[in-house]
N, C-alpha and C. Protein backbone atom coordinates (compact mmCIF):
# COMPACT_ATOMS: atom_id res chain seq x y z
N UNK A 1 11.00 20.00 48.01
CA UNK A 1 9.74 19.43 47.61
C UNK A 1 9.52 19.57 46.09
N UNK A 2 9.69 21.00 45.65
CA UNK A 2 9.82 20.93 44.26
C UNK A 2 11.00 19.84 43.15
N UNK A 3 11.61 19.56 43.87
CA UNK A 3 13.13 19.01 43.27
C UNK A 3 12.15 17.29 43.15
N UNK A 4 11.69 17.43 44.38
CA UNK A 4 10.98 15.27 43.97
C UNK A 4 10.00 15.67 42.62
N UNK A 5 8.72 16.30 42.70
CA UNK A 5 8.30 16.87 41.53
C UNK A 5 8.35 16.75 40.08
N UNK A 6 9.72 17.58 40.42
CA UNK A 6 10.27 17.93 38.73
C UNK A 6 11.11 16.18 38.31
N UNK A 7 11.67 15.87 39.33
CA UNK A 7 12.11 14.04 38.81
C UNK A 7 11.22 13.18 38.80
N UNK A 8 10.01 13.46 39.28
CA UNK A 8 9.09 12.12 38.92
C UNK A 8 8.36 12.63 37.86
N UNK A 9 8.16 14.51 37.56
CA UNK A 9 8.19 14.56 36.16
C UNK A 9 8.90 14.28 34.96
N UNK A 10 9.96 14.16 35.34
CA UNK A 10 10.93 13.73 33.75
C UNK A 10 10.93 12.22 33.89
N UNK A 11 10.53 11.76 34.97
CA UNK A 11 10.66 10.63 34.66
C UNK A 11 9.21 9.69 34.15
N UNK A 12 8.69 10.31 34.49
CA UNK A 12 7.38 9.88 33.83
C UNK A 12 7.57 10.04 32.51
N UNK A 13 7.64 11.22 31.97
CA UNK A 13 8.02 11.80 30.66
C UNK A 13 8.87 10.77 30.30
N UNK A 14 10.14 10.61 30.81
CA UNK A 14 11.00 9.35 29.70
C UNK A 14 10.49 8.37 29.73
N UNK A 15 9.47 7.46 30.94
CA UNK A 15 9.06 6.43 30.76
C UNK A 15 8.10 6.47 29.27
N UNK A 16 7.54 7.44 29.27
CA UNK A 16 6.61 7.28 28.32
C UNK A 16 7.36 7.25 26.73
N UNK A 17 8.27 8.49 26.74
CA UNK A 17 8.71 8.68 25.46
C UNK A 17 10.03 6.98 25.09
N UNK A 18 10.30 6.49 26.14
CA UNK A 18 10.76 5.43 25.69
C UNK A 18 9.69 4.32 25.19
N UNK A 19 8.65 3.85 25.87
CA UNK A 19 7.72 2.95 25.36
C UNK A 19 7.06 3.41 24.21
N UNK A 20 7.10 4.96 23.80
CA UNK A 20 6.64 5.09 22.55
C UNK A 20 7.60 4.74 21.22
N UNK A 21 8.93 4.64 22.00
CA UNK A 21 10.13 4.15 21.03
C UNK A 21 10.17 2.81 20.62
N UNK A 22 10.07 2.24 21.94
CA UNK A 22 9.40 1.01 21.86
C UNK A 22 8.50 -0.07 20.36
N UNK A 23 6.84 1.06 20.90
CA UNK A 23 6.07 0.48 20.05
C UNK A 23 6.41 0.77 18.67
N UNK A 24 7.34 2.03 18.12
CA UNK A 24 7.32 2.17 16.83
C UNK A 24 8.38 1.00 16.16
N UNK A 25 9.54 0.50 16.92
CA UNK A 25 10.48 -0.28 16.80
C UNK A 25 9.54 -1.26 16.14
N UNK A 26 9.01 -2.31 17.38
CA UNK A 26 8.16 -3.24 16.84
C UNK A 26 7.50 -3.31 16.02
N UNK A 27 6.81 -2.08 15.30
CA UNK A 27 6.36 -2.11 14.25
C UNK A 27 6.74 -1.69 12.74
N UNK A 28 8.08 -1.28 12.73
CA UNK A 28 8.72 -0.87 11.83
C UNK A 28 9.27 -2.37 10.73
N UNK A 29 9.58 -3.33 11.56
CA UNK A 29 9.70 -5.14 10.97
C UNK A 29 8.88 -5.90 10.34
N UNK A 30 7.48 -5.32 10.52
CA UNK A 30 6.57 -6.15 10.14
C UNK A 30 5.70 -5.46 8.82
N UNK A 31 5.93 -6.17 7.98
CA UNK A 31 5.50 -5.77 6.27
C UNK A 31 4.00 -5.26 6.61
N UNK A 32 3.39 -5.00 5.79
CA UNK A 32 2.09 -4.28 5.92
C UNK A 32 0.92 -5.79 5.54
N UNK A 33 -0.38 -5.96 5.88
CA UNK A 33 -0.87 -7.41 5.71
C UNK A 33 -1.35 -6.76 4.05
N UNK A 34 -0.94 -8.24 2.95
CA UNK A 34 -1.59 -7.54 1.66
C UNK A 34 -2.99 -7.27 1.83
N UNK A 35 -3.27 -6.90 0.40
CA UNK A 35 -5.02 -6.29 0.24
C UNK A 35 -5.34 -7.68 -0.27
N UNK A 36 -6.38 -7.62 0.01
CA UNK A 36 -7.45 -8.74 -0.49
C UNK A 36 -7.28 -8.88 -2.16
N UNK A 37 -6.91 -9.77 -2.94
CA UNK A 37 -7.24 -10.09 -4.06
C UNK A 37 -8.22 -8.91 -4.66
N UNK A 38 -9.62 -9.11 -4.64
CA UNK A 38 -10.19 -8.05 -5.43
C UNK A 38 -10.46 -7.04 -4.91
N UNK A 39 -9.91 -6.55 -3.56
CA UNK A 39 -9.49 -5.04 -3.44
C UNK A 39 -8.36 -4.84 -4.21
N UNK A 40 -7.18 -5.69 -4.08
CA UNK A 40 -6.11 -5.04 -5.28
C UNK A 40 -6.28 -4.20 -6.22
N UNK A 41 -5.48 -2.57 -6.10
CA UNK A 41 -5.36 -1.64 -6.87
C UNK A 41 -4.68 -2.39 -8.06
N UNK A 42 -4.76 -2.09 -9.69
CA UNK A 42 -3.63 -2.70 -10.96
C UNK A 42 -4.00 -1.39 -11.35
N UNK A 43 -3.09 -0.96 -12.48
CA UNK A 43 -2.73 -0.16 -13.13
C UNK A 43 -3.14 -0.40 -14.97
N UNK A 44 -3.49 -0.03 -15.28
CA UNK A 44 -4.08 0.24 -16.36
C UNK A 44 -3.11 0.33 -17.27
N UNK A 45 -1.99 -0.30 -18.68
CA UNK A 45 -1.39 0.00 -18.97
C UNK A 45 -1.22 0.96 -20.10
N UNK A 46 -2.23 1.22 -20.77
CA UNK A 46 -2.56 1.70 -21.98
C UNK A 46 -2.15 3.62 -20.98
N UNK A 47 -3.68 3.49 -20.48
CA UNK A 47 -3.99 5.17 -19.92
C UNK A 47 -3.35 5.30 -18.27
N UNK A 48 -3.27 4.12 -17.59
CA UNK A 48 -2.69 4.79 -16.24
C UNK A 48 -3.20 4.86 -15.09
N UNK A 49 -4.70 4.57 -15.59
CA UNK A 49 -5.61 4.51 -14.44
C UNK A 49 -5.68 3.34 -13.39
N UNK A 50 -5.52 3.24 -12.17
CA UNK A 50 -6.09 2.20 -11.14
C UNK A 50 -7.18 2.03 -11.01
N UNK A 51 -7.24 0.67 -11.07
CA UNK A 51 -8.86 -0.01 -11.08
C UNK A 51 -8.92 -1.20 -10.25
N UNK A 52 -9.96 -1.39 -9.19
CA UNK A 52 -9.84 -2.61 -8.24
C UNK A 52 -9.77 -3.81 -9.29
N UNK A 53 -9.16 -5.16 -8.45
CA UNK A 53 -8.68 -5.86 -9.49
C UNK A 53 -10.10 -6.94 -10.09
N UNK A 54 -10.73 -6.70 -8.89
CA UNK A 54 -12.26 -7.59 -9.43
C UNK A 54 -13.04 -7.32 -10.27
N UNK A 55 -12.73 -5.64 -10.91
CA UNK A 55 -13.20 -4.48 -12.01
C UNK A 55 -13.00 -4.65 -13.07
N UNK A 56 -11.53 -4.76 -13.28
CA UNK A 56 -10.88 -5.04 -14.15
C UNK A 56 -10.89 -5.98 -15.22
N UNK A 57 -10.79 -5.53 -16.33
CA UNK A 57 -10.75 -6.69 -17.71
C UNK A 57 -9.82 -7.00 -18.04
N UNK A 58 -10.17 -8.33 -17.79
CA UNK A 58 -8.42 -9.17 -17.73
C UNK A 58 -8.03 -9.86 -19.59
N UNK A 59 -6.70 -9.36 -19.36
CA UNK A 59 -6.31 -10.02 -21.24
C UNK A 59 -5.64 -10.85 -21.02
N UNK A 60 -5.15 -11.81 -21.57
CA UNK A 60 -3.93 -12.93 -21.32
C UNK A 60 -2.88 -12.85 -22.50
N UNK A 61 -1.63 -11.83 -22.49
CA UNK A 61 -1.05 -11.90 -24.11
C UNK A 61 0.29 -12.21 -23.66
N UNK A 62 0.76 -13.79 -24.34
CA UNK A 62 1.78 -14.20 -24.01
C UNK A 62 1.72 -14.65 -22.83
N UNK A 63 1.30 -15.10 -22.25
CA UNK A 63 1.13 -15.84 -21.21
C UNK A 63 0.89 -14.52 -20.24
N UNK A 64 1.10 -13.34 -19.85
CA UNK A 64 1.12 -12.50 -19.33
C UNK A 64 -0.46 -11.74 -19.16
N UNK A 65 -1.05 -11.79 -17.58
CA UNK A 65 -2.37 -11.24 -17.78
C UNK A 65 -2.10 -9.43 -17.45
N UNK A 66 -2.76 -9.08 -18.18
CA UNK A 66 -2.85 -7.81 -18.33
C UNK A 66 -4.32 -6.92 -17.83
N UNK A 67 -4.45 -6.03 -17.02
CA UNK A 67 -5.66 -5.44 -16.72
C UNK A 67 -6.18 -4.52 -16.95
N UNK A 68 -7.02 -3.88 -17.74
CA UNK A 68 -7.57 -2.65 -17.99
C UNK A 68 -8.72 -1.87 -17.71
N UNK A 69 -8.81 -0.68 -17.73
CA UNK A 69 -10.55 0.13 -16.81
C UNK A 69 -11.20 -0.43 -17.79
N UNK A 70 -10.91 -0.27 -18.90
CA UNK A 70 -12.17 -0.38 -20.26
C UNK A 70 -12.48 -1.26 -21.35
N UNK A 71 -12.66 -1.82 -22.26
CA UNK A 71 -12.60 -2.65 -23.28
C UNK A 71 -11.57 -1.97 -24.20
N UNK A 72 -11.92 -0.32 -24.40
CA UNK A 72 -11.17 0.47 -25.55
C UNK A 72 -10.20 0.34 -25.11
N UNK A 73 -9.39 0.41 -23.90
CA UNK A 73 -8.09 0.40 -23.50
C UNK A 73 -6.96 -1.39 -23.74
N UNK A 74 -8.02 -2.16 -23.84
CA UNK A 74 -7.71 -3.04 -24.05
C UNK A 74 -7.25 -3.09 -26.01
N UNK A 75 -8.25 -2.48 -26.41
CA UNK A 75 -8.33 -2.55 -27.65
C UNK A 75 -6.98 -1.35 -28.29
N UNK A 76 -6.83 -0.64 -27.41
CA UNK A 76 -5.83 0.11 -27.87
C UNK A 76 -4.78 -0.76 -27.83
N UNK A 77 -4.52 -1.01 -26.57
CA UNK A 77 -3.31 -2.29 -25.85
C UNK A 77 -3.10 -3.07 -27.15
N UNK A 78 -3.88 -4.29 -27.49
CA UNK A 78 -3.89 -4.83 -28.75
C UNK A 78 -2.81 -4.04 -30.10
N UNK A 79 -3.96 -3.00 -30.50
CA UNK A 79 -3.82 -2.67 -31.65
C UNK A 79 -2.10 -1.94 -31.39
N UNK A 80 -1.66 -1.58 -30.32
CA UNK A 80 -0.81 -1.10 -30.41
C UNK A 80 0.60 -2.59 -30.50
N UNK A 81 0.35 -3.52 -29.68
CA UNK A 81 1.02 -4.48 -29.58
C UNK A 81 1.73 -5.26 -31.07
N UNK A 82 0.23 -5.12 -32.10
CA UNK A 82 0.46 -5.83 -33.35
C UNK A 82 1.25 -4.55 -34.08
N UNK A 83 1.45 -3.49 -34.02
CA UNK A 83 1.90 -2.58 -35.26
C UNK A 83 3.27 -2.28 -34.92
């Protein structure tokens, strides 16, 4: 009696630990959904800081937009670009 028991315990047990193999499989393929436009984290290039992207003060230098927390950081950005 103990012997049926202990096999419909392990087997429960593997049923489960396989379908948990399962669900991680399936989800290991599928990229993450992006963030929303102005949730987008950017990076600050001057100081480093992340700032949502709807926050952010946008530069355009060289065709290239650039984002910063602050005006000064922008202004550093600049001044450093020309020297």
């Amino acid at each position: 009696m103990y012997r049926l028991f202990l096999i419909i315990g392990l087997l429960v047990l593997l049923f489960v630990l396989l379908k948990s193999i399962y669900r991680s499989s399936k989800q290991v393929g599928r990229p993450a959904p992006p963030p929303l436009d102005g949730d987008q984290m950017v990076q600050d290039p001057v100081c480093g800081v992340f700032v949502p992207r709807k926050t952010a003060i946008v530069q355009q230098v060289g065709g290239i937009s650039n984002c910063f927390c602050s005006q000064e950081c922008a202004a550093k950005f600049e001044e450093q670009r020309t020297s």
